[in-house]
C-alpha atoms as a PDB file:
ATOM      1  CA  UNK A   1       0.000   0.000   0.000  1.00  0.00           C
ATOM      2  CA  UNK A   2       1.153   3.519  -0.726  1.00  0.00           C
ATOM      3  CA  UNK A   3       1.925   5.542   2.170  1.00  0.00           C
ATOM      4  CA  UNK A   4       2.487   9.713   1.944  1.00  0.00           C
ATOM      5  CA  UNK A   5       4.220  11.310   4.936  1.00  0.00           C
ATOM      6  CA  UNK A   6       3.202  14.122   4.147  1.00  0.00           C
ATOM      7  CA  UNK A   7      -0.186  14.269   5.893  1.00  0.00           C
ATOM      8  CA  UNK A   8       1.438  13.117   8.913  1.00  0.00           C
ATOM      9  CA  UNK A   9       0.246  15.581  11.341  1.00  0.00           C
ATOM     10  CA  UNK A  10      -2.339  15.294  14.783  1.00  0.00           C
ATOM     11  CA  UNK A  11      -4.756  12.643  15.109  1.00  0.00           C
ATOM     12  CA  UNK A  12      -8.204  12.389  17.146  1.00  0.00           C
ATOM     13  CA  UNK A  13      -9.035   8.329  18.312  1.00  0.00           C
ATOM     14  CA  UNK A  14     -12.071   7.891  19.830  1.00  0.00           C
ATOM     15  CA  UNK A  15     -12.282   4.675  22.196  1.00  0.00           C
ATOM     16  CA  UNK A  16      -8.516   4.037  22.583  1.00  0.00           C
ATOM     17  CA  UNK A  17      -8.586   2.725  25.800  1.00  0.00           C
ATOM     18  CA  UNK A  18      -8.144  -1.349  24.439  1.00  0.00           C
ATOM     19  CA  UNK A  19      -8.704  -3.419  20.990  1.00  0.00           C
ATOM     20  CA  UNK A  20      -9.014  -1.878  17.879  1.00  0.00           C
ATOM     21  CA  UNK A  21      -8.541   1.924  18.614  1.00  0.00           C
ATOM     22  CA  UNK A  22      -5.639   1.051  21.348  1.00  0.00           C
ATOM     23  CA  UNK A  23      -3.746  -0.721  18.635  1.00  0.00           C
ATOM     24  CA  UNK A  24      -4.450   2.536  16.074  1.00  0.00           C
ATOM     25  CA  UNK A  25      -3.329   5.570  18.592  1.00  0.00           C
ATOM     26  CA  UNK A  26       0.354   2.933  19.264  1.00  0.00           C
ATOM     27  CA  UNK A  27       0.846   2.374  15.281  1.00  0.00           C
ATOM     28  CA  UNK A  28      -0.022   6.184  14.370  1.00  0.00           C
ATOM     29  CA  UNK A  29       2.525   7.069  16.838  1.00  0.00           C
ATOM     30  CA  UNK A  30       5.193   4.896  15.850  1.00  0.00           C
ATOM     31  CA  UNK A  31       4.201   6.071  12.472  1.00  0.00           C
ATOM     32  CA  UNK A  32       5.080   9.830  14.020  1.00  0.00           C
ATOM     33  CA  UNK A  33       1.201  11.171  14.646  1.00  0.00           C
ATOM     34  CA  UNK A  34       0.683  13.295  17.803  1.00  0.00           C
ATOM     35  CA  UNK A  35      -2.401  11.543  18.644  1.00  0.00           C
ATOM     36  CA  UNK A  36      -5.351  12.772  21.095  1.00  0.00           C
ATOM     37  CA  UNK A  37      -6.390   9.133  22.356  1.00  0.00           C
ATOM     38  CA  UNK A  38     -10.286   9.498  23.803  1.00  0.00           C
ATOM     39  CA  UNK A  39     -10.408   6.958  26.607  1.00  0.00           C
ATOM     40  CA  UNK A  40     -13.006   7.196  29.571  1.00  0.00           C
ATOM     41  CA  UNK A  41     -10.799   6.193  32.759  1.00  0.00           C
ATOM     42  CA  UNK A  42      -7.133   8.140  33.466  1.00  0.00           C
ATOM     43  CA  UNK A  43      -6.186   4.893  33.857  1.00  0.00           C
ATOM     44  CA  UNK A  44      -6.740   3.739  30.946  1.00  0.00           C
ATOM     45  CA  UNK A  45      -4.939   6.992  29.256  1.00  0.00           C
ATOM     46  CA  UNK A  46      -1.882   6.253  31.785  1.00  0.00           C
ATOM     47  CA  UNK A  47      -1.346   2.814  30.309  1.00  0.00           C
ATOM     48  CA  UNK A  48      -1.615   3.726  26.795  1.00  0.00           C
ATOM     49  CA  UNK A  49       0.701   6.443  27.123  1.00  0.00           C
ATOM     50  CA  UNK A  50       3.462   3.866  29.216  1.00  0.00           C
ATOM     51  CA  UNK A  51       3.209   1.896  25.634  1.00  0.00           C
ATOM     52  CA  UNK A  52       3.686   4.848  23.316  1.00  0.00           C
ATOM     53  CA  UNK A  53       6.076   8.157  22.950  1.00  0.00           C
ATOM     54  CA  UNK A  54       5.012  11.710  24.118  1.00  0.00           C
ATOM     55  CA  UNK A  55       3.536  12.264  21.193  1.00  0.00           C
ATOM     56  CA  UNK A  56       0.385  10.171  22.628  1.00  0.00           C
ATOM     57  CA  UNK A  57      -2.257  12.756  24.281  1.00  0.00           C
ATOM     58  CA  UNK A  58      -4.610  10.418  26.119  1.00  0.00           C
ATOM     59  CA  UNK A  59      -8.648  12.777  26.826  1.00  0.00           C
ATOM     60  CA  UNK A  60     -11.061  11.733  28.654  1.00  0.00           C
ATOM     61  CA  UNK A  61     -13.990  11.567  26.159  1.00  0.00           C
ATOM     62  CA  UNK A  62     -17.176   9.578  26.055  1.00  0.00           C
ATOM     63  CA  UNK A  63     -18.433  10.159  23.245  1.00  0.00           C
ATOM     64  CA  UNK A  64     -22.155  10.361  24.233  1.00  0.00           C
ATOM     65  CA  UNK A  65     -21.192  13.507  26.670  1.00  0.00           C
ATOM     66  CA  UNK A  66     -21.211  16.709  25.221  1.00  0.00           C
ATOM     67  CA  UNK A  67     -19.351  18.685  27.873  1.00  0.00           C
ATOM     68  CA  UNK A  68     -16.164  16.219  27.059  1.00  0.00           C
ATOM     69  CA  UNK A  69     -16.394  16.527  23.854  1.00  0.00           C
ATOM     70  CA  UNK A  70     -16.483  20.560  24.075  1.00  0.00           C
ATOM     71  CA  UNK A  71     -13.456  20.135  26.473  1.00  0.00           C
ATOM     72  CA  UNK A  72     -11.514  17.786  23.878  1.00  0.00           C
ATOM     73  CA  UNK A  73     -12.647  20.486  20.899  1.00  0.00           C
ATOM     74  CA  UNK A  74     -10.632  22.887  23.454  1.00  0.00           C
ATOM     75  CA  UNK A  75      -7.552  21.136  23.893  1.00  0.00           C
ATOM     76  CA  UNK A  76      -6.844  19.554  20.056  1.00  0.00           C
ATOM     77  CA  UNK A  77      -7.617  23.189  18.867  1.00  0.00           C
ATOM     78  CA  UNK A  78      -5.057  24.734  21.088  1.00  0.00           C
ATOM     79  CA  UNK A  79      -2.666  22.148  20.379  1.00  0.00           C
ATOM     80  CA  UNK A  80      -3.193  22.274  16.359  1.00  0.00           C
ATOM     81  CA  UNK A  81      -4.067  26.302  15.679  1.00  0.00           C
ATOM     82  CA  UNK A  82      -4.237  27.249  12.145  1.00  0.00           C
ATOM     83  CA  UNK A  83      -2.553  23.902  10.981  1.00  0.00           C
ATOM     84  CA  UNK A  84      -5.787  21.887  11.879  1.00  0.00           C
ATOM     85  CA  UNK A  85      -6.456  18.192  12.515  1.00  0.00           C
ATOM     86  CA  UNK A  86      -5.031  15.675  10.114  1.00  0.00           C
ATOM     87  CA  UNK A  87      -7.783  12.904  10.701  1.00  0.00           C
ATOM     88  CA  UNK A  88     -10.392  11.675  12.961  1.00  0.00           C
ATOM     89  CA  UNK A  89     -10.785   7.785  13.908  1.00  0.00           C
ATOM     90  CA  UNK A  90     -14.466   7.467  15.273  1.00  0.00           C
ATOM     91  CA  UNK A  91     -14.162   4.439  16.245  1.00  0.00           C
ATOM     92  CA  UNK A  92     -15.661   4.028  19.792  1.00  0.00           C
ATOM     93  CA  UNK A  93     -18.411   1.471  19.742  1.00  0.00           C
ATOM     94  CA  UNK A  94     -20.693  -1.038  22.245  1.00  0.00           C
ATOM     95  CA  UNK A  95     -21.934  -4.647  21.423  1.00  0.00           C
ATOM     96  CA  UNK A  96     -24.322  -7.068  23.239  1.00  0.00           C
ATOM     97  CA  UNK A  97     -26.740  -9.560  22.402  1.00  0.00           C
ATOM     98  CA  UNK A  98     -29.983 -10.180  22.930  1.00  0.00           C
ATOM     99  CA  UNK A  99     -33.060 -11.264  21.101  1.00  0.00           C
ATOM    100  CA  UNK A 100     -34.708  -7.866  19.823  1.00  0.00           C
ATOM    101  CA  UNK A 101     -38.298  -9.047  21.248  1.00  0.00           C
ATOM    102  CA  UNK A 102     -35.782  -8.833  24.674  1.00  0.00           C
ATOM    103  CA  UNK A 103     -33.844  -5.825  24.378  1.00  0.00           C
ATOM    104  CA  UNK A 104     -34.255  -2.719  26.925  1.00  0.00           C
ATOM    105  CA  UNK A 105     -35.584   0.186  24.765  1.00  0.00           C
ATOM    106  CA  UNK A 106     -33.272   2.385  27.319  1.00  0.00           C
ATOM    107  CA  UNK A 107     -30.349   0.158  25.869  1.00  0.00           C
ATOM    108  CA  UNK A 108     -31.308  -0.115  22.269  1.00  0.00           C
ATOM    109  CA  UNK A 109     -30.962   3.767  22.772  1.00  0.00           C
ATOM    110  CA  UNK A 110     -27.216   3.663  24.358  1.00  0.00           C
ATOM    111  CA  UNK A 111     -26.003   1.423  21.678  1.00  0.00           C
ATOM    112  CA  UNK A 112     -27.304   4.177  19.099  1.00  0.00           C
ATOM    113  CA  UNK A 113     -26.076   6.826  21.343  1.00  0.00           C
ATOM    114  CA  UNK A 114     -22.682   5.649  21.747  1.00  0.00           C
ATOM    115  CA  UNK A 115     -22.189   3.606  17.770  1.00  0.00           C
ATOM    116  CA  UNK A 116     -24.166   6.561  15.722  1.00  0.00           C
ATOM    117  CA  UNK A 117     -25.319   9.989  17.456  1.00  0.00           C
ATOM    118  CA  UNK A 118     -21.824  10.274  19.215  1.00  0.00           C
ATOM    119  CA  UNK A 119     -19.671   9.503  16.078  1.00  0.00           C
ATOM    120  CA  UNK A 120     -21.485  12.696  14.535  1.00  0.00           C
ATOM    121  CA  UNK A 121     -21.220  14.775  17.715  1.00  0.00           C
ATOM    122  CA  UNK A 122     -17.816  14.472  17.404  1.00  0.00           C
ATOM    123  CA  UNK A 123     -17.218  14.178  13.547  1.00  0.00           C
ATOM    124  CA  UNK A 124     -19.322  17.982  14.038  1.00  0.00           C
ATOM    125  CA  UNK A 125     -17.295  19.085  16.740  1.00  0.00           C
ATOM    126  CA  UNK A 126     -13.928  18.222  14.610  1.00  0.00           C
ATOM    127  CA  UNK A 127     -14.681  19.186  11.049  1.00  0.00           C
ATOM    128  CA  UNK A 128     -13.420  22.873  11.614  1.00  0.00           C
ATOM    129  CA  UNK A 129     -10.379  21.866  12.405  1.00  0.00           C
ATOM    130  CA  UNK A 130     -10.514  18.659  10.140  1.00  0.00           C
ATOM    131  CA  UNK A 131     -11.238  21.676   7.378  1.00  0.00           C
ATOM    132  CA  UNK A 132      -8.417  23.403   7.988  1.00  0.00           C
ATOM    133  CA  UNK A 133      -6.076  20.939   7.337  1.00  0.00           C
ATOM    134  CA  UNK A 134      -7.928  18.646   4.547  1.00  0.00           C
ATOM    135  CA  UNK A 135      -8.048  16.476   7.301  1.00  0.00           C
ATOM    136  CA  UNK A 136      -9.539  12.833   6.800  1.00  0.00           C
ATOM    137  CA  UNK A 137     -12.387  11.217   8.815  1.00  0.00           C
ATOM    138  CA  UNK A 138     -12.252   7.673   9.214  1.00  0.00           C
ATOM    139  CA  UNK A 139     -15.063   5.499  10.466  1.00  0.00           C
ATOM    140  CA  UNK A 140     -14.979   1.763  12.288  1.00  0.00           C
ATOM    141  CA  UNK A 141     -17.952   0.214  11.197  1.00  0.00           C
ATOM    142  CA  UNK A 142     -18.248  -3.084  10.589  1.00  0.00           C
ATOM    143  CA  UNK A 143     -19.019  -6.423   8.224  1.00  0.00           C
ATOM    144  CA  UNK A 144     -22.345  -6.461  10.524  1.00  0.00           C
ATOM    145  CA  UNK A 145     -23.357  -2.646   8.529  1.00  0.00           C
ATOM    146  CA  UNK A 146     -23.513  -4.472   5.561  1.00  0.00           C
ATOM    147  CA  UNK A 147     -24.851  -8.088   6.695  1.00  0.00           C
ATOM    148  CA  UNK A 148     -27.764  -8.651  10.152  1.00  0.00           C
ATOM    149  CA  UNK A 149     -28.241 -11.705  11.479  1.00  0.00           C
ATOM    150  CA  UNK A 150     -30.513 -12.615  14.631  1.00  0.00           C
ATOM    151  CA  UNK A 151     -29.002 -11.684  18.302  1.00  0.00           C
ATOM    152  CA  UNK A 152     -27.035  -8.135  17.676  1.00  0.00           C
ATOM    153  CA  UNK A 153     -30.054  -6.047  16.018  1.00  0.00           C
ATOM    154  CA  UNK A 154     -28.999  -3.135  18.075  1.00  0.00           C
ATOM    155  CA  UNK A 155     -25.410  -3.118  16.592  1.00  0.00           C
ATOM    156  CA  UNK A 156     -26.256  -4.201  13.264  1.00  0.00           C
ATOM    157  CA  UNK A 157     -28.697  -1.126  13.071  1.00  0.00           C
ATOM    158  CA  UNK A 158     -26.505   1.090  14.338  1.00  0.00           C
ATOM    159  CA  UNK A 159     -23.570  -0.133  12.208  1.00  0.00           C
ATOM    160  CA  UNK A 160     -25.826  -0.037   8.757  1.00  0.00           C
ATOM    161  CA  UNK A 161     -26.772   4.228   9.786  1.00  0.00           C
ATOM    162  CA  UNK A 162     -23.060   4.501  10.551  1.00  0.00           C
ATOM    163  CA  UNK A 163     -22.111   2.977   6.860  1.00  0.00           C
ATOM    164  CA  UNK A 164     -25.264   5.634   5.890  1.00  0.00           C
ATOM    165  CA  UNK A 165     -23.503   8.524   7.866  1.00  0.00           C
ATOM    166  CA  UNK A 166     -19.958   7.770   6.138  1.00  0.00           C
ATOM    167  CA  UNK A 167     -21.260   7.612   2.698  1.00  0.00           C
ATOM    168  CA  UNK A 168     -23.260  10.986   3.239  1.00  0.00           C
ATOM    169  CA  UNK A 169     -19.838  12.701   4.571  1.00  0.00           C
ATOM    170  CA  UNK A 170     -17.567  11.488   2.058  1.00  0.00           C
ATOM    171  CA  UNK A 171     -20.348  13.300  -0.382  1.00  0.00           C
ATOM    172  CA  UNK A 172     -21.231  16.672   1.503  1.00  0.00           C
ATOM    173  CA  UNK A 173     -17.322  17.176   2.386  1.00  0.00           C
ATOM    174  CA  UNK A 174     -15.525  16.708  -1.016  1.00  0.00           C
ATOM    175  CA  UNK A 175     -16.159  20.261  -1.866  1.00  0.00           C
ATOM    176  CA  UNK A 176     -13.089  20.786   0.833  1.00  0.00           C
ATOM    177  CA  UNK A 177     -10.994  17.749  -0.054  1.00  0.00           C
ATOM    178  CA  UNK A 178     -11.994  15.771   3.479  1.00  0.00           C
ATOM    179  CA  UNK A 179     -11.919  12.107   2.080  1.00  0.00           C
ATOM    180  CA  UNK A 180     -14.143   9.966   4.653  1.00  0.00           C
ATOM    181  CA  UNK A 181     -13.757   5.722   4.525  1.00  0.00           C
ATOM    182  CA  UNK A 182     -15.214   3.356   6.335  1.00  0.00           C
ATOM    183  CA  UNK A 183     -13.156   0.406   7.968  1.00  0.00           C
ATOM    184  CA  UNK A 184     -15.530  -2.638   7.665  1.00  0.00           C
ATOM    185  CA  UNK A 185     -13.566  -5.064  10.239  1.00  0.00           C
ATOM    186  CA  UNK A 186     -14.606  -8.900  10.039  1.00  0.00           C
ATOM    187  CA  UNK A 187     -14.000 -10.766  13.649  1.00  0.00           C
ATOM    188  CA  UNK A 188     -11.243  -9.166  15.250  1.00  0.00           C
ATOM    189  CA  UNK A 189      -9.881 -10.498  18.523  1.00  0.00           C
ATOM    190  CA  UNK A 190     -10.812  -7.474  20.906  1.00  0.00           C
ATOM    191  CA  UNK A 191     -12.767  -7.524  24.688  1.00  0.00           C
ATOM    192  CA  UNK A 192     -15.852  -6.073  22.831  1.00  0.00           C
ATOM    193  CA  UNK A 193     -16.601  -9.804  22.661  1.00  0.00           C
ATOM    194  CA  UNK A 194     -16.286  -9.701  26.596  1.00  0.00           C
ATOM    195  CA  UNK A 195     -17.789  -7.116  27.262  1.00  0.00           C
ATOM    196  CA  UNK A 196     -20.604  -7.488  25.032  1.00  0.00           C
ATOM    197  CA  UNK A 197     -21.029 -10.986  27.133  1.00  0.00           C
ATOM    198  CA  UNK A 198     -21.371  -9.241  30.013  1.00  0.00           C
ATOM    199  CA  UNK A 199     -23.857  -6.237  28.839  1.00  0.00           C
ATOM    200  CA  UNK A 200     -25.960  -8.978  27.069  1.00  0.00           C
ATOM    201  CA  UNK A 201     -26.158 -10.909  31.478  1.00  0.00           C
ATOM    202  CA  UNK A 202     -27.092  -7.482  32.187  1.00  0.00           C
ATOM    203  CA  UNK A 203     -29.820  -6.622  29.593  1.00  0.00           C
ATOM    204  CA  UNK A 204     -31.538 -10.134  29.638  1.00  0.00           C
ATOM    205  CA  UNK A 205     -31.470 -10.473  33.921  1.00  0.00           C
ATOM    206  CA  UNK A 206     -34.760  -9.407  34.347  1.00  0.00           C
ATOM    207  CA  UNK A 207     -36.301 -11.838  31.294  1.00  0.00           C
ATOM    208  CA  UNK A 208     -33.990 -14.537  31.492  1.00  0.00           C
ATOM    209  CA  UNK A 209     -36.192 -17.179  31.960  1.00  0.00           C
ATOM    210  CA  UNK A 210     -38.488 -16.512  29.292  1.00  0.00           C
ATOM    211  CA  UNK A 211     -36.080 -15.642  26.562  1.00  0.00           C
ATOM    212  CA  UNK A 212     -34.115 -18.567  27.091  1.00  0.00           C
ATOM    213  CA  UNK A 213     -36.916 -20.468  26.845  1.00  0.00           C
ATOM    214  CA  UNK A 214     -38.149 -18.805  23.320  1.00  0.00           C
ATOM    215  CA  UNK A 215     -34.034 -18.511  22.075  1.00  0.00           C
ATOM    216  CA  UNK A 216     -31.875 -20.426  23.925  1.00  0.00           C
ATOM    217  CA  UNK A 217     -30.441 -22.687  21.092  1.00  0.00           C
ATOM    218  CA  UNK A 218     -29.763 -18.353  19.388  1.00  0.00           C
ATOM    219  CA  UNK A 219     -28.552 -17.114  22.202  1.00  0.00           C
ATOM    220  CA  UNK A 220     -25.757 -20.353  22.960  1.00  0.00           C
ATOM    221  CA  UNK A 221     -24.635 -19.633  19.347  1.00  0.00           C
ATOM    222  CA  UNK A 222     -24.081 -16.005  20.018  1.00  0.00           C
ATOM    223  CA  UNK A 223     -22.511 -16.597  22.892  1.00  0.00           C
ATOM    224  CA  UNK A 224     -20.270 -19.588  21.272  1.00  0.00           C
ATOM    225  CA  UNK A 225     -19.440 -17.374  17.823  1.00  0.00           C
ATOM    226  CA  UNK A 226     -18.338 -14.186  20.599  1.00  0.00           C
ATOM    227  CA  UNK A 227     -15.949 -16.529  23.038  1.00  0.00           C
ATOM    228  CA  UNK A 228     -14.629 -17.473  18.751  1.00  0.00           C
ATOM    229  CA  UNK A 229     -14.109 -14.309  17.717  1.00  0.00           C
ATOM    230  CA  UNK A 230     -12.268 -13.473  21.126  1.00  0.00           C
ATOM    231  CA  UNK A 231      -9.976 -16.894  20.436  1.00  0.00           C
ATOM    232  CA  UNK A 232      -9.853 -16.495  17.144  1.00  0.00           C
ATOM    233  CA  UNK A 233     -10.149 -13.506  15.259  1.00  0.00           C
ATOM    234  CA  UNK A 234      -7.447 -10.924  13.472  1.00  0.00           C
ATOM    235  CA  UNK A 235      -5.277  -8.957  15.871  1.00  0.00           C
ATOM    236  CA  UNK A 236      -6.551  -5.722  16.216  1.00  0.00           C
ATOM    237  CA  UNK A 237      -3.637  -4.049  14.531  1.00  0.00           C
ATOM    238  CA  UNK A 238      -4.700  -5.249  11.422  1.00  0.00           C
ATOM    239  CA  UNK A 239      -7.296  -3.017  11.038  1.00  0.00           C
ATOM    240  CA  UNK A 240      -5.029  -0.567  12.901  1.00  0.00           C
ATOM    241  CA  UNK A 241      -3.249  -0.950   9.064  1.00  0.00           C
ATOM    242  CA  UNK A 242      -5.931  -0.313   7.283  1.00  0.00           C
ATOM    243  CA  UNK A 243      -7.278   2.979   9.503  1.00  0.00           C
ATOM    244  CA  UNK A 244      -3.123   3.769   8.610  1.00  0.00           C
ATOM    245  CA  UNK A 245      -3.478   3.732   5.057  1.00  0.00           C
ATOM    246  CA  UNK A 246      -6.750   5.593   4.969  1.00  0.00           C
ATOM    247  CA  UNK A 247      -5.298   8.523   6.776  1.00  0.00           C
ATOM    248  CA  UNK A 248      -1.891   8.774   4.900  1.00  0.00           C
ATOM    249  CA  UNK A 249      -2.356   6.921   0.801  1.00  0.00           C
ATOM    250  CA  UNK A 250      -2.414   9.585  -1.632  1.00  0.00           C
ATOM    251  CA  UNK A 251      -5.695   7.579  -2.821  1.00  0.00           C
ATOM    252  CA  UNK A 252      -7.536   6.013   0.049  1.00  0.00           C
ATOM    253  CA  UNK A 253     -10.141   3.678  -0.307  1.00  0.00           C
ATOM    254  CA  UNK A 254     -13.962   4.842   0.438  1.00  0.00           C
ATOM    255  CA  UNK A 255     -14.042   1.555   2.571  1.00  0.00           C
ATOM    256  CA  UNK A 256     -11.604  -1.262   3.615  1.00  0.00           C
ATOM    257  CA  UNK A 257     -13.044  -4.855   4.016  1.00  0.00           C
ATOM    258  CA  UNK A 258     -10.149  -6.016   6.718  1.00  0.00           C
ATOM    259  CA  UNK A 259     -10.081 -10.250   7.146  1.00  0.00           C
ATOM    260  CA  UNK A 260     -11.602 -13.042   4.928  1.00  0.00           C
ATOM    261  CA  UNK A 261     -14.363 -13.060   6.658  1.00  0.00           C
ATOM    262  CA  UNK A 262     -15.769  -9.807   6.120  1.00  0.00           C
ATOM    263  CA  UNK A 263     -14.431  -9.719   2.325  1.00  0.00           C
ATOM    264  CA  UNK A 264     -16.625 -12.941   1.753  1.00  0.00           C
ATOM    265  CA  UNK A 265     -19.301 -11.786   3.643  1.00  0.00           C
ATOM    266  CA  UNK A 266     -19.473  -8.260   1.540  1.00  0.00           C
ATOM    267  CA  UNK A 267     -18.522  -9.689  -2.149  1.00  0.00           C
ATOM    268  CA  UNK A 268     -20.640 -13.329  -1.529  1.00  0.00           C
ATOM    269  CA  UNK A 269     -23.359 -13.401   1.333  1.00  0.00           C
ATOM    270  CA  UNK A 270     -24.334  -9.893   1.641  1.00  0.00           C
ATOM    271  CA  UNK A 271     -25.306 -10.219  -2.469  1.00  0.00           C
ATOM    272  CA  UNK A 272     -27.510 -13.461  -1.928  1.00  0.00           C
ATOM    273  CA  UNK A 273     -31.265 -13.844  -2.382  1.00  0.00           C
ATOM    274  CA  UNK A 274     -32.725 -12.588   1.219  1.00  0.00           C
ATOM    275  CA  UNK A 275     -34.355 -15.941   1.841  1.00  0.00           C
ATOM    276  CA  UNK A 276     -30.912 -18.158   0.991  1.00  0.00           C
ATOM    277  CA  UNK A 277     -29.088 -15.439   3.269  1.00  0.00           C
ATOM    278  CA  UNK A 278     -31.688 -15.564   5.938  1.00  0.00           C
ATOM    279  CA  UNK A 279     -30.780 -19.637   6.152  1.00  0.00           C
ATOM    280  CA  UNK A 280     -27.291 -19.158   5.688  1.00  0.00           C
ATOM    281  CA  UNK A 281     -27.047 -16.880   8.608  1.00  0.00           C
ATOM    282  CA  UNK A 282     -29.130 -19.204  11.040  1.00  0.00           C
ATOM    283  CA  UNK A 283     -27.022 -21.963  10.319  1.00  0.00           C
ATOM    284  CA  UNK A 284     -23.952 -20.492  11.592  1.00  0.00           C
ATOM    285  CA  UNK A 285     -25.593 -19.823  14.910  1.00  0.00           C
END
């Protein structure tokens, strides 16, 4: 892949503290980035920073809180001035699982919160400074925008209006040179698949009984295909690489399909008659 060092410059990562954005803010900085890493504990900043250079800049910013988003609009525009920001990683994001007849409308919400409506607050809160610079706006979606299956309704909708979101952006922000891509990662061995374990105990506590009597053999599968992806799945820094390339090729790509799984799933399943997908799809549960 084609690389231009020229647009190395300051970088935004949203939800750096582990996986996939952890393993972007270390290879932008060994790539020479400064790079403002949004995390949500100090902590979590602390130890990113003990594995990088200076030039890492962990924020506090959840990405659903306006006030810390203001605040990290603050400090990246006094750190950048007139040069601007050379690109934006949105790529904080929540899982978990749960039949949709099951899931809390409160957390259908937080997943669209947190995987949609913040990505935009802080795409809007950036592009002034993303403007100034060209900058480039890079967003983690995922295989599951293009493809739904049962048990993750809430991230595959909020994953399809984030694919929707990037293609609007890379249209309404040519006029200023701002390319936008989306990063459509396949199963990538991160603790979303944890943590999405954990939310899904949570969401279901109050209904267990019942949905596990209407889904159980579903919900096993989800659960088997997440401890999988955990065991199994790409290192995060490979699509690390690919958010690389999109901020520095002299031509990026609008998207980047990043393990075999997600280019067969795009090119092959995603193309199939609704009703073979649909079967396709349960049987891998």
């Amino acid at each position: 892949m084609a690389m231009s060092t020229e647009l190395v410059g300051t970088v935004l990562v949203t939800g750096a503290s582990t996986g996939i954005g952890r393993a972007t803010a270390l290879l932008l900085d060994k790539r020479g980035f400064t790079v403002f890493a949004g995390v949500r504990k100090s902590q979590d900043g602390e130890a990113l920073r003990s594995s990088g250079s200076e030039r890492i800049r962990p924020i506090i910013l959840d990405v659903t809180v306006a006030e810390q988003i203001a605040e990290a609009t603050r400090t990246i525009t006094e750190h950048v001035g007139a040069a601007g920001l050379s690109g934006l990683v949105n790529n904080a994001g929540v899982a978990a699982a749960a039949p949709l007849e099951f899931v809390p409308i409160d957390e259908f919400r937080r997943q669209l919160e947190v995987n949609v409506v913040g990505q935009l607050a802080v795409t809007q809160a950036m592009l002034p400074l993303l403007r100034l610079a060209r900058g480039r706006i890079v967003n983690v979606t995922s295989i599951g925008g293009l493809i739904a299956g049962a048990m993750l309704g809430p991230y595959h909708a909020s994953k399809f209006a984030l694919e929707a979101l990037t293609d609007t952006l890379r249209v309404e922000l040519a006029p200023w040179g701002i390319q936008v891509a989306a990063i459509e990662p396949g199963q990538i061995a991160t603790p979303i698949w944890g943590t999405s374990a954990a939310a899904s105990d949570r969401m279901l506590a109050g209904v267990l009984t019942e949905a596990t009597d209407l889904y159980s053999a579903r919900i096993a599968g989800a659960q088997a295909m997440a401890a999988a992806a955990a065991r199994n799945g790409l290192p995060p820094v490979k699509v690390a690489e690919a958010i690389e390339h999109a901020l520095t090729a002299r031509r990026p790509r609008t998207r980047y399909r990043v393990g075999t799984d997600a280019k067969i799933g795009a090119t092959v399943i995603a193309r199939l008659p609704d009703r073979l997908r649909d079967r396709l799809m349960a049987a891998r549960r």
